[in-house]
C-alpha atoms as a PDB file:
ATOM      1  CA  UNK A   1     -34.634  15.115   2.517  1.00  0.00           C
ATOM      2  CA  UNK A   2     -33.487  11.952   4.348  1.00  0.00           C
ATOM      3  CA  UNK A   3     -31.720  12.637   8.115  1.00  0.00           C
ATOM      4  CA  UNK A   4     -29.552  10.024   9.206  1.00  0.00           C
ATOM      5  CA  UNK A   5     -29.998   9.097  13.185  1.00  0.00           C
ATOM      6  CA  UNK A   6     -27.397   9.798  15.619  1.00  0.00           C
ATOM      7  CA  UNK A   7     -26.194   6.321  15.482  1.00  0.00           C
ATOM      8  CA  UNK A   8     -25.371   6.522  11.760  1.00  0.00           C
ATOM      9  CA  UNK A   9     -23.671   9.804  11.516  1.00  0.00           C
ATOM     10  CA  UNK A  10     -21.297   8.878  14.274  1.00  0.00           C
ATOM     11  CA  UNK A  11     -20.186   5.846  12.437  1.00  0.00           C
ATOM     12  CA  UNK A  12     -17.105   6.084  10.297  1.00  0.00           C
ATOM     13  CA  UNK A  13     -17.757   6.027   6.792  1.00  0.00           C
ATOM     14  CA  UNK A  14     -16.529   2.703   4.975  1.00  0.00           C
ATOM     15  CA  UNK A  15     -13.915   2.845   2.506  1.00  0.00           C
ATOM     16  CA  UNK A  16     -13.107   0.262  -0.413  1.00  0.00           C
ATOM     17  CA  UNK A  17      -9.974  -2.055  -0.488  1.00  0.00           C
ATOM     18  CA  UNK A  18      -8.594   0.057  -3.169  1.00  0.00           C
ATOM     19  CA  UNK A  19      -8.655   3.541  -1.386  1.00  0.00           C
ATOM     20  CA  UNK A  20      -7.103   1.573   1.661  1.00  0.00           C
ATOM     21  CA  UNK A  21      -4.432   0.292  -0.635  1.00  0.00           C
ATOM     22  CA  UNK A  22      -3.741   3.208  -1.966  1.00  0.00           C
ATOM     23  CA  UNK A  23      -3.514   5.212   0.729  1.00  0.00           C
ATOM     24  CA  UNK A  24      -0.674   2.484   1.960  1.00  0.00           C
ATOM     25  CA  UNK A  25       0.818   2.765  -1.376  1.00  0.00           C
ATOM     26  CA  UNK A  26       1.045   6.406  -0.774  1.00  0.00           C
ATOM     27  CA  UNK A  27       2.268   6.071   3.234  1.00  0.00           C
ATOM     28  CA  UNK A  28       4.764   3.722   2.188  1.00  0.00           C
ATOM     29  CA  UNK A  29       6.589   5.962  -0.507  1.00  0.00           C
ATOM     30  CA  UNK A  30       6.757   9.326   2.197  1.00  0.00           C
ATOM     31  CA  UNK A  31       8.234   7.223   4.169  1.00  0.00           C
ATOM     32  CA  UNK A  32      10.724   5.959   1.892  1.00  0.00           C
ATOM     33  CA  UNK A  33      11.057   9.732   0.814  1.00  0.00           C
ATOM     34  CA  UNK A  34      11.781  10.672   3.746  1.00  0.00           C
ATOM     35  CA  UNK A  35      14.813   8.675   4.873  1.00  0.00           C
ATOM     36  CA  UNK A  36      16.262   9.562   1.946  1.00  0.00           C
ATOM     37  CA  UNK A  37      16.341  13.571   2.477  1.00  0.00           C
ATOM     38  CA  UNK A  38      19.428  15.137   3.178  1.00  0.00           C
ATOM     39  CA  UNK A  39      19.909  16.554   7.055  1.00  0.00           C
ATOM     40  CA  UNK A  40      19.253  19.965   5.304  1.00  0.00           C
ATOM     41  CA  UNK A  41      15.820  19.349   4.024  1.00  0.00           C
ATOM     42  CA  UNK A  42      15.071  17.367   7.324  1.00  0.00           C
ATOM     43  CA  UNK A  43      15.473  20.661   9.296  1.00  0.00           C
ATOM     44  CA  UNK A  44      13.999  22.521   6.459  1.00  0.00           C
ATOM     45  CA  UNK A  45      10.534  20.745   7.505  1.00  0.00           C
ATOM     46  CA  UNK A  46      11.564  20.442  11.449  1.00  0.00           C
ATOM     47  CA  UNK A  47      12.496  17.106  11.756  1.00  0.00           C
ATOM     48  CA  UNK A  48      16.232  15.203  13.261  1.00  0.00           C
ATOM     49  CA  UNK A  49      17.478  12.738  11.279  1.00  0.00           C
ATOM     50  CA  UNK A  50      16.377   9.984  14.487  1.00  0.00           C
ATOM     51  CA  UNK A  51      13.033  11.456  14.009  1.00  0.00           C
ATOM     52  CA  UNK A  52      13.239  10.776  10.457  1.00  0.00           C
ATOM     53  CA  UNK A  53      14.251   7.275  10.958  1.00  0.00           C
ATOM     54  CA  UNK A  54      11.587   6.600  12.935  1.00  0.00           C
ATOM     55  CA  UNK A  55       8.750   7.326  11.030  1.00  0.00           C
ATOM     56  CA  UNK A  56      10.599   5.068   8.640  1.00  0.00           C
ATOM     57  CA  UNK A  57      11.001   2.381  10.220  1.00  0.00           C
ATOM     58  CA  UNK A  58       7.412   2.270  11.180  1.00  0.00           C
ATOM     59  CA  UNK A  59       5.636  -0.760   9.215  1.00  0.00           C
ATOM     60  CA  UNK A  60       2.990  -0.042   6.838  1.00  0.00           C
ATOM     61  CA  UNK A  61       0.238  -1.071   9.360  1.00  0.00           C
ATOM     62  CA  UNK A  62       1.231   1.203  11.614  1.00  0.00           C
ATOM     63  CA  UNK A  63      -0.524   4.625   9.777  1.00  0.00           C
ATOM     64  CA  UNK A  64      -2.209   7.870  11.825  1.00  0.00           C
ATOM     65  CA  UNK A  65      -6.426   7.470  11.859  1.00  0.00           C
ATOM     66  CA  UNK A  66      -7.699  10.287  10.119  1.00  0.00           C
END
């Protein structure tokens, strides 16, 4: 069995192009989703309609590090 040094397993894994675009893809359509819900479902999940607005607003660059 093969053990990585500490160097290694503290780096962040690399991810291809297309996970990364999807994972934008995916961003992008909550987001759209999300301005679109009524102020019932908003405070259904806990969120103000501002809040809401936000997080849309936000451009597509602008997504949480895992």
């Amino acid at each position: 069995m093969a053990y990585l040094s500490t160097a290694q397993s503290l780096r962040p894994a690399r991810r291809s192009i297309f996970a990364l675009i999807g994972d934008l893809t995916a961003l992008y359509r909550q987001r759209r989703e999300l301005a679109q819900m009524s102020d019932v479902e908003l405070s259904d999940i806990g969120l103000t309609r501002a809040q809401a607005e936000a997080e849309a607003a936000r451009p597509i660059w602008d997504f949480p590090r895992r």
